[in-house]
C-alpha atoms as a PDB file:
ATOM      1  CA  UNK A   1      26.058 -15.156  -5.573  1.00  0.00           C
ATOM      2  CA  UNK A   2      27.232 -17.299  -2.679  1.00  0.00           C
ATOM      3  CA  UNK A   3      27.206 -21.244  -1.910  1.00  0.00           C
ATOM      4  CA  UNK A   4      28.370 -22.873   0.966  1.00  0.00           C
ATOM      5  CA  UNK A   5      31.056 -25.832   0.527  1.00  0.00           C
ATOM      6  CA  UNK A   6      28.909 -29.774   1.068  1.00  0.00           C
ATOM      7  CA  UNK A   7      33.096 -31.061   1.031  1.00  0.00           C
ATOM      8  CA  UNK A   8      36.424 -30.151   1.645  1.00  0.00           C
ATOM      9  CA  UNK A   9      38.357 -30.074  -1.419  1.00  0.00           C
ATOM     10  CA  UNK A  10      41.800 -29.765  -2.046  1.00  0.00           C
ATOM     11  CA  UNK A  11      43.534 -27.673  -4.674  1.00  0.00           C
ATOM     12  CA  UNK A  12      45.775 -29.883  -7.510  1.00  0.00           C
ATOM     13  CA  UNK A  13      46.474 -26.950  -9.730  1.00  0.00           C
ATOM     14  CA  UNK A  14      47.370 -23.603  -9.667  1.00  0.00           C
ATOM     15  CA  UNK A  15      43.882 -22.377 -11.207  1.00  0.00           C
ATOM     16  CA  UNK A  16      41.927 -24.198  -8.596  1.00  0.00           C
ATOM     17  CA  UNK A  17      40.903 -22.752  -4.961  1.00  0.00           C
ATOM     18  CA  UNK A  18      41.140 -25.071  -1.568  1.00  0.00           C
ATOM     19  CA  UNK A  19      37.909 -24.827   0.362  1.00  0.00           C
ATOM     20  CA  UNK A  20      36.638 -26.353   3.341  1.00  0.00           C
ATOM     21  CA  UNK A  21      33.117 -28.062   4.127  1.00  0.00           C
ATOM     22  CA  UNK A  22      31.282 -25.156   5.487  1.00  0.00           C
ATOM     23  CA  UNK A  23      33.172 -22.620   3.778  1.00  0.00           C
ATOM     24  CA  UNK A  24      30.743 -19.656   2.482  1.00  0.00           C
ATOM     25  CA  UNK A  25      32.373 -18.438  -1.219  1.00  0.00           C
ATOM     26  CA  UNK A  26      31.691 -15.757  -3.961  1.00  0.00           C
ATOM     27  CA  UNK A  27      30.563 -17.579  -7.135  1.00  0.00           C
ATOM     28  CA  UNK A  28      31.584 -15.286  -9.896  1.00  0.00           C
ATOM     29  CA  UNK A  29      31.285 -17.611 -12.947  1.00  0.00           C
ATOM     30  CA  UNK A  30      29.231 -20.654 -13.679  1.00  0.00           C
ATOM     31  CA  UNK A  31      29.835 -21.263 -17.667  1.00  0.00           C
ATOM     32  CA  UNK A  32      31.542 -24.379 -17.137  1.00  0.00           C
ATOM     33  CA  UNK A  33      29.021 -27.129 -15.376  1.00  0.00           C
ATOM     34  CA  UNK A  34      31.164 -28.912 -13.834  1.00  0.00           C
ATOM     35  CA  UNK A  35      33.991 -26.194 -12.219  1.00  0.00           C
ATOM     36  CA  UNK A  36      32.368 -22.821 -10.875  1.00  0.00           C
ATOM     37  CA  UNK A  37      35.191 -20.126 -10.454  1.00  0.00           C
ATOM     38  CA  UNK A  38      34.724 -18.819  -7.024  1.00  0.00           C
ATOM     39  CA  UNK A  39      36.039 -16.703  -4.563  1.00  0.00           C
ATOM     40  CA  UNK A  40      37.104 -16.428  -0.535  1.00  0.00           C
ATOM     41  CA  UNK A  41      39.260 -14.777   1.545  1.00  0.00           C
ATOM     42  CA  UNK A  42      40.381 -12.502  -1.368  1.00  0.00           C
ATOM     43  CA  UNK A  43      41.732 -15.668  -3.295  1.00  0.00           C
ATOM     44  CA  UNK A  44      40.132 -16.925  -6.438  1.00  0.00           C
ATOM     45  CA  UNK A  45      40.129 -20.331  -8.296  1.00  0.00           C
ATOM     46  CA  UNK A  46      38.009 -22.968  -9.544  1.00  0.00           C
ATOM     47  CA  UNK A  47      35.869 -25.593  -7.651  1.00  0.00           C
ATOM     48  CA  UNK A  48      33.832 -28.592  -8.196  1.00  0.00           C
ATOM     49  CA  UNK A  49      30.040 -27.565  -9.011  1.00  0.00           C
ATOM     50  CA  UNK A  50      29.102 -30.663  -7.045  1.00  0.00           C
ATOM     51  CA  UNK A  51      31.032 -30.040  -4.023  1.00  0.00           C
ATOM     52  CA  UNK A  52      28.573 -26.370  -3.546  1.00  0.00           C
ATOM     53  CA  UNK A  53      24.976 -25.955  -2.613  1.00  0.00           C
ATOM     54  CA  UNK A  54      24.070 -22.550  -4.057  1.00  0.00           C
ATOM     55  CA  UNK A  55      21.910 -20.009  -1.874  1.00  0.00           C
ATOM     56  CA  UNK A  56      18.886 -19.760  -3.340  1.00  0.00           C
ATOM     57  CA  UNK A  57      18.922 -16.841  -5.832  1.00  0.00           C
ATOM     58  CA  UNK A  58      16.140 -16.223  -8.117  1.00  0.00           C
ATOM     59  CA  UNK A  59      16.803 -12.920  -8.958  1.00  0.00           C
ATOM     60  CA  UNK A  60      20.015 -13.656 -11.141  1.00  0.00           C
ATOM     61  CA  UNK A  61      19.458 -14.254 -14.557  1.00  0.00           C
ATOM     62  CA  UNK A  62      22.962 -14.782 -15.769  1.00  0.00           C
ATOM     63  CA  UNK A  63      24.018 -13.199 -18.865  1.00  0.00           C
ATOM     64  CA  UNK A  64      21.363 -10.833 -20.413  1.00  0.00           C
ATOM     65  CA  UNK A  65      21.505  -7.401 -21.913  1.00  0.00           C
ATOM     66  CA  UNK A  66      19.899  -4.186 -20.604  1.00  0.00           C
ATOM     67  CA  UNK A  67      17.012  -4.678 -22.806  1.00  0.00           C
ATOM     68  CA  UNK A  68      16.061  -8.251 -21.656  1.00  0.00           C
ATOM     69  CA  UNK A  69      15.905  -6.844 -17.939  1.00  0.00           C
ATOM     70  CA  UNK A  70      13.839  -4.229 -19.156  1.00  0.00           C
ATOM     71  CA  UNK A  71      11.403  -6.659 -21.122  1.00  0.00           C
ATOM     72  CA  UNK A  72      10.657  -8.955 -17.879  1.00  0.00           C
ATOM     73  CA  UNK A  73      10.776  -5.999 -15.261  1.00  0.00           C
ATOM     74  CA  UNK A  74       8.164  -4.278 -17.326  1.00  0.00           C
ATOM     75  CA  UNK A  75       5.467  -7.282 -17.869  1.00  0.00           C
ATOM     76  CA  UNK A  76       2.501  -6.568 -17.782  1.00  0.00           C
ATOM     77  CA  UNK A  77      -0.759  -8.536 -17.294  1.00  0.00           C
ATOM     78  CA  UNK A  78      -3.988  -9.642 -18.928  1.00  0.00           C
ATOM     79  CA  UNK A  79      -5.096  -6.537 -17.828  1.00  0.00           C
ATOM     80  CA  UNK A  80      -2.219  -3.677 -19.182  1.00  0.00           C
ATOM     81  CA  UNK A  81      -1.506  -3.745 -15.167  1.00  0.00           C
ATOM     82  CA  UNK A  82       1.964  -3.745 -14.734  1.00  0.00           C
ATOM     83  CA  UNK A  83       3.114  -7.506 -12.970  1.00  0.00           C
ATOM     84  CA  UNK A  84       6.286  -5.733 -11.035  1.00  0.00           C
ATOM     85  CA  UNK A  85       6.303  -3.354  -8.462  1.00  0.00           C
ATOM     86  CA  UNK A  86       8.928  -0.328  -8.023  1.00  0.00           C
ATOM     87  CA  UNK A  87      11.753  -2.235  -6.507  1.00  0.00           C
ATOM     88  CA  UNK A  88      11.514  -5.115  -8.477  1.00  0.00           C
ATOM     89  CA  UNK A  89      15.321  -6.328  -9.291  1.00  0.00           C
ATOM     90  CA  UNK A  90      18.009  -8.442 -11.131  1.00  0.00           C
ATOM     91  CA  UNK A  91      21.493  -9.499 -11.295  1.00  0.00           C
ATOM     92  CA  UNK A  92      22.647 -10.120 -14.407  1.00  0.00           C
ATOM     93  CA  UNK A  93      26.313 -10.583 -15.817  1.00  0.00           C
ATOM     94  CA  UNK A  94      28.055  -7.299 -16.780  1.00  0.00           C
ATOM     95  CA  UNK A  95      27.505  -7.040 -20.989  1.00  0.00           C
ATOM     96  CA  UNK A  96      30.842  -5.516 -21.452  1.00  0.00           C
ATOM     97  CA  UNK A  97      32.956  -7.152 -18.503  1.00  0.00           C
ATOM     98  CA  UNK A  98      32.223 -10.972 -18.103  1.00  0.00           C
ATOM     99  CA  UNK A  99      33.702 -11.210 -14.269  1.00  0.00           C
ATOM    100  CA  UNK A 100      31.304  -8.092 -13.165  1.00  0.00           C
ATOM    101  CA  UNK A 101      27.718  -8.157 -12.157  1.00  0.00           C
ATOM    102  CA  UNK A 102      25.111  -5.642 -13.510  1.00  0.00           C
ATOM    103  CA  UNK A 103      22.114  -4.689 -11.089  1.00  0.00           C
ATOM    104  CA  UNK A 104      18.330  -3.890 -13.184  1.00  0.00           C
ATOM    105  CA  UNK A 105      15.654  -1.787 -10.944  1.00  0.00           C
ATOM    106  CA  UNK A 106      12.434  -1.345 -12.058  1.00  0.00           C
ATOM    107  CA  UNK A 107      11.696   2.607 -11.139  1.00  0.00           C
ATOM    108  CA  UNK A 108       7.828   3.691 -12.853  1.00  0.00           C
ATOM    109  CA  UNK A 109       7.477   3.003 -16.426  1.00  0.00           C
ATOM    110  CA  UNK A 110      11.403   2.700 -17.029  1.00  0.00           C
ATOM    111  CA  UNK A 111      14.492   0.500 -15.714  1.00  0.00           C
ATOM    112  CA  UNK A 112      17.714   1.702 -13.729  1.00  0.00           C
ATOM    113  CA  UNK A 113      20.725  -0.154 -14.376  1.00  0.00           C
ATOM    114  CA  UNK A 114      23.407   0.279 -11.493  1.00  0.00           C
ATOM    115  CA  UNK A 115      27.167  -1.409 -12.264  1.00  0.00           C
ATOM    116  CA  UNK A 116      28.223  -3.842  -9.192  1.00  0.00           C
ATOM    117  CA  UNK A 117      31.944  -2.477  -8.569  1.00  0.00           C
ATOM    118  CA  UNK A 118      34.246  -4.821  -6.494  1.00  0.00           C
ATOM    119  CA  UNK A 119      37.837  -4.276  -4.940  1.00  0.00           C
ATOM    120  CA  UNK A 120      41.273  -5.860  -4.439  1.00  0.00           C
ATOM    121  CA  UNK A 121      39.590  -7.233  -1.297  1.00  0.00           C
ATOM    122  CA  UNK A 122      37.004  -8.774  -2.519  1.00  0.00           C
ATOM    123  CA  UNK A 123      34.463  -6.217  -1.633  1.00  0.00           C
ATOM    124  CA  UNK A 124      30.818  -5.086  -3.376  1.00  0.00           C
ATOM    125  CA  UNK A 125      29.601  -2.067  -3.445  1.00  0.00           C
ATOM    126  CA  UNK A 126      27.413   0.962  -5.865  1.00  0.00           C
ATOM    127  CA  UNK A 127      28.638   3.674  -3.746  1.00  0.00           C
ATOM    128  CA  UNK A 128      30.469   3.930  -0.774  1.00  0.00           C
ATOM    129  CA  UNK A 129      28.757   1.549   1.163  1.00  0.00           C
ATOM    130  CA  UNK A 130      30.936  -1.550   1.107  1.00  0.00           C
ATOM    131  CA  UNK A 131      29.468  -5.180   1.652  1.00  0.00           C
ATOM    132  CA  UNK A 132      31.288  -9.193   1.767  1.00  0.00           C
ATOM    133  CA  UNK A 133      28.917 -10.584  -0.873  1.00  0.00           C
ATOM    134  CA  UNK A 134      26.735  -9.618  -3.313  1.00  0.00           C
ATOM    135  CA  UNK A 135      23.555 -11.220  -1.166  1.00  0.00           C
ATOM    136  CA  UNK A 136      24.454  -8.390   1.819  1.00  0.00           C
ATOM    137  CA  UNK A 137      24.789  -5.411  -0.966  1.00  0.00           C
ATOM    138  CA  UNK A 138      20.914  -6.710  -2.454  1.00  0.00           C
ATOM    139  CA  UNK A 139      19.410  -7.302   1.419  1.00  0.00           C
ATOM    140  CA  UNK A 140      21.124  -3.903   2.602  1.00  0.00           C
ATOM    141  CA  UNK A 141      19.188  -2.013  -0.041  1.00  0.00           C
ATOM    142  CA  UNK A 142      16.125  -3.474   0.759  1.00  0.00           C
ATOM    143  CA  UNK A 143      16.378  -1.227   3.762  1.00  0.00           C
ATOM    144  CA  UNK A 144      18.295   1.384   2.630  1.00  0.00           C
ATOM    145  CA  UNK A 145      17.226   3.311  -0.852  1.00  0.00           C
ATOM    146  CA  UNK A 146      19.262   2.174  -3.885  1.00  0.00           C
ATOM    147  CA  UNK A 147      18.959   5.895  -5.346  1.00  0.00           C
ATOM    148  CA  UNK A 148      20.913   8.602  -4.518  1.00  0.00           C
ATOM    149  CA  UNK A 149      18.127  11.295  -5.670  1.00  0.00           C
ATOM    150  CA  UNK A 150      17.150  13.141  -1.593  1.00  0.00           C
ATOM    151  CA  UNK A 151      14.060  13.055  -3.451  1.00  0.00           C
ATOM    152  CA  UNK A 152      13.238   9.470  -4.303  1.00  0.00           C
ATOM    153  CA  UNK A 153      13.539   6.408  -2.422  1.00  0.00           C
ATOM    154  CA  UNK A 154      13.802   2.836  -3.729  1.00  0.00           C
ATOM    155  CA  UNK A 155      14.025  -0.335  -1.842  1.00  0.00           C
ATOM    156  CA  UNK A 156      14.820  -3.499  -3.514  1.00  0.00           C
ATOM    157  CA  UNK A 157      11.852  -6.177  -3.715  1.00  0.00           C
ATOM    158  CA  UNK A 158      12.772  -9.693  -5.030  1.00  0.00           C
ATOM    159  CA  UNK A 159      11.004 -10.908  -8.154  1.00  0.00           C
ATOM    160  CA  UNK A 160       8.140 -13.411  -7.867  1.00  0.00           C
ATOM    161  CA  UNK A 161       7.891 -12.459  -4.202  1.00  0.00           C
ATOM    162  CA  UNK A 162       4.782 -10.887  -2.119  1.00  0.00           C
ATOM    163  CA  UNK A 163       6.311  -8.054  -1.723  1.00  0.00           C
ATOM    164  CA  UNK A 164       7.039  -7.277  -5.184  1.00  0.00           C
ATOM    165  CA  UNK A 165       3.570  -6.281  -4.650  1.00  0.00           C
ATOM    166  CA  UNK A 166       2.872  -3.066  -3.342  1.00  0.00           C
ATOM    167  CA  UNK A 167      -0.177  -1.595  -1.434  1.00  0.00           C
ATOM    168  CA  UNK A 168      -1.367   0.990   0.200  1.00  0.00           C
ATOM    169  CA  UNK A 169      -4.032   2.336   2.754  1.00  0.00           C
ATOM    170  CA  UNK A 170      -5.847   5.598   2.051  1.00  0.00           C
ATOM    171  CA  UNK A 171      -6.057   7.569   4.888  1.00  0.00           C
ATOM    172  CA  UNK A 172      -8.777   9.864   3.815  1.00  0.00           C
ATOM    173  CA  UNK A 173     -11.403   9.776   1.036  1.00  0.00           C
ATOM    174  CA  UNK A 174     -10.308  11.587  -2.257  1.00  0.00           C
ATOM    175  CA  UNK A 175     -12.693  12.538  -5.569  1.00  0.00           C
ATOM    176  CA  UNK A 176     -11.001  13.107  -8.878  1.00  0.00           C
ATOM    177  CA  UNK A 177     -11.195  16.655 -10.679  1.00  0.00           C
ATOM    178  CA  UNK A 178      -9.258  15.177 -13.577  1.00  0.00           C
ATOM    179  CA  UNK A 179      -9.520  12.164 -16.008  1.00  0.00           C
ATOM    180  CA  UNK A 180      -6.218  10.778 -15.278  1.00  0.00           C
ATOM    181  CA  UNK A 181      -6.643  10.726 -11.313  1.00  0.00           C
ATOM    182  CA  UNK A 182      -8.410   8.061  -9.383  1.00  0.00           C
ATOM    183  CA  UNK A 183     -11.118   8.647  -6.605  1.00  0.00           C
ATOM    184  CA  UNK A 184     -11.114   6.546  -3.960  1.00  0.00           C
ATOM    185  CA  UNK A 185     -12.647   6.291  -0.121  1.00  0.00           C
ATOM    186  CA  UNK A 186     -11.215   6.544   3.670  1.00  0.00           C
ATOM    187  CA  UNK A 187      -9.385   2.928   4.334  1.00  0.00           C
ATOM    188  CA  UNK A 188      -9.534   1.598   0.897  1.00  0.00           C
ATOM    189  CA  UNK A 189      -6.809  -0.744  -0.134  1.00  0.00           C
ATOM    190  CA  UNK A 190      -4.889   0.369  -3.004  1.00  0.00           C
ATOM    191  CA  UNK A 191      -2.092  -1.561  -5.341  1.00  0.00           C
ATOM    192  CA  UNK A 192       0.702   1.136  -6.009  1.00  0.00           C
ATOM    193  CA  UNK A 193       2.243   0.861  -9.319  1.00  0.00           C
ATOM    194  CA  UNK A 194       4.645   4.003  -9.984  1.00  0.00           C
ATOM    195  CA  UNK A 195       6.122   6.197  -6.935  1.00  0.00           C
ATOM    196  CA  UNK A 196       8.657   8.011  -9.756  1.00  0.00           C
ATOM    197  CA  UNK A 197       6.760  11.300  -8.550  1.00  0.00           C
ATOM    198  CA  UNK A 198       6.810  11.448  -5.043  1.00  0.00           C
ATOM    199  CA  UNK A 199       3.415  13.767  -5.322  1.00  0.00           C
ATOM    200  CA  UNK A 200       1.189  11.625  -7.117  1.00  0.00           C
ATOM    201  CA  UNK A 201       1.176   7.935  -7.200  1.00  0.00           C
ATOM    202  CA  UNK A 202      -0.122   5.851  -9.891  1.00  0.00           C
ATOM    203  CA  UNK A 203      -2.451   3.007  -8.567  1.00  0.00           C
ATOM    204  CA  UNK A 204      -4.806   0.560  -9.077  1.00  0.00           C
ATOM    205  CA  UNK A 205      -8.545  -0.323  -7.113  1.00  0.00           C
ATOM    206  CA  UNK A 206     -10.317  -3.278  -6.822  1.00  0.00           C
ATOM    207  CA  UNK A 207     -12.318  -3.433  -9.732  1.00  0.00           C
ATOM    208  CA  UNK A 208      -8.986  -2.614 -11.841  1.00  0.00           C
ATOM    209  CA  UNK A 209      -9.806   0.972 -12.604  1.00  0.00           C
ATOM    210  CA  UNK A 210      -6.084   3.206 -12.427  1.00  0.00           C
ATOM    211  CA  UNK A 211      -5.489   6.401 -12.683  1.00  0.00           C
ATOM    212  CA  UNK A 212      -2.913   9.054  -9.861  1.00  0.00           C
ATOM    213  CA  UNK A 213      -3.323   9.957  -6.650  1.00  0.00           C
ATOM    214  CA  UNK A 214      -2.054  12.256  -3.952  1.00  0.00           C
ATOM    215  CA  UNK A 215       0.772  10.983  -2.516  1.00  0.00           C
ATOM    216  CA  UNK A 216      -0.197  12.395   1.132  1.00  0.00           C
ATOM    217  CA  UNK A 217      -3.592  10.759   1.086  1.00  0.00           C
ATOM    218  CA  UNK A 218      -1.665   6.744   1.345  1.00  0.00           C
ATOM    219  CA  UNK A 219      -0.128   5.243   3.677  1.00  0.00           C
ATOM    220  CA  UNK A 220       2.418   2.430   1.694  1.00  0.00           C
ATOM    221  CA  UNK A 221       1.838  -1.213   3.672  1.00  0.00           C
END
């Protein structure tokens, strides 16, 4: 999480962190209301909560467990549909280290969990890639796959958005020879709910109906 410094404040005790209005820091805890513990410059210490205006971040959710991730990335609708696309994310506070950050991916019917690693500089990263702030490492991999499968590719989608959403085109008509696929026609519009197989997608039409189809007959919008 970042916020950017509203005030200049200056550091009366060894625990606390001088920052200047304008500074950009790392929040890493918020359980106090009134001091955040933040970081800059590779220096950590605590500031006034009133002195920061937070970037807007609705995809942290502060401390839950694996399991609560996996109840709100896999809601589902009225209609059994399921509410999150692939891609669909949170932050969360790391369950068995309190000053680390957890990232939750919804990927088909089940949930990823990948472990936010920092350095002595100050530094994010889940593999080599290194980033300033946790808000670069979560808009890098919505360009760049999260997964390191050469077979599957992931991109990060925030929560609540549009484009936790996804659709697709279908390029050419298609008629089901099984119960579980779904026919559909030439430019029909499509709402993509799994891509764990990168054969056959599982989707949704217009009157609700689901069921798989081929991969190579969608284009993803």
């Amino acid at each position: 999480m970042e916020a950017r410094m509203k005030y200049s404040f200056d550091a009366t005790n060894s625990d606390e962190l001088t920052c200047k209005k304008g500074d950009l820091v790392k929040i890493l805890d918020t359980e106090d209301a009134d001091w955040y513990k933040a970081e800059m410059g590779g220096h950590e210490g605590l500031v006034p909560a009133t002195y920061l205006t937070m970037a807007p971040h609705p995809w942290f959710v502060g401390k839950k467990g694996r399991g609560d991730a996996e109840k709100i990335l896999n809601e589902k609708d009225r209609s059994g549909r399921s509410k999150h696309a692939d891609g669909t994310f949170l932050v969360r506070k790391s369950e068995n280290d309190p000053t680390s950050f957890s990232l939750s991916v919804k990927n088909g019917s089940s949930v990823q969990h990948f472990r936010i690693l920092n350095d002595s500089s100050g530094s994010y990263y889940l593999w080599s890639k290194h980033f300033k702030s946790i808000n670069e490492l979560i808009e890098n991999h919505k360009k760049e796959t999260i997964t390191r499968s050469p077979n599957t590719e992931l991109f990060l989608r925030e929560i609540g958005s549009k484009s936790s959403e996804v659709t697709a085109k279908a390029l050419y008509s298609f008629v089901a020879t099984l119960p579980e696929e779904l026919s559909f026609k030439a430019h029909e519009i499509l709402v993509i709910t799994d891509q764990s197989d990168p054969d056959w997608l599982v989707a949704e039409n217009s009157k609700g109906k689901t069921g798989i189809v081929p991969s190579n007959y969608v284009q993803i919008q």
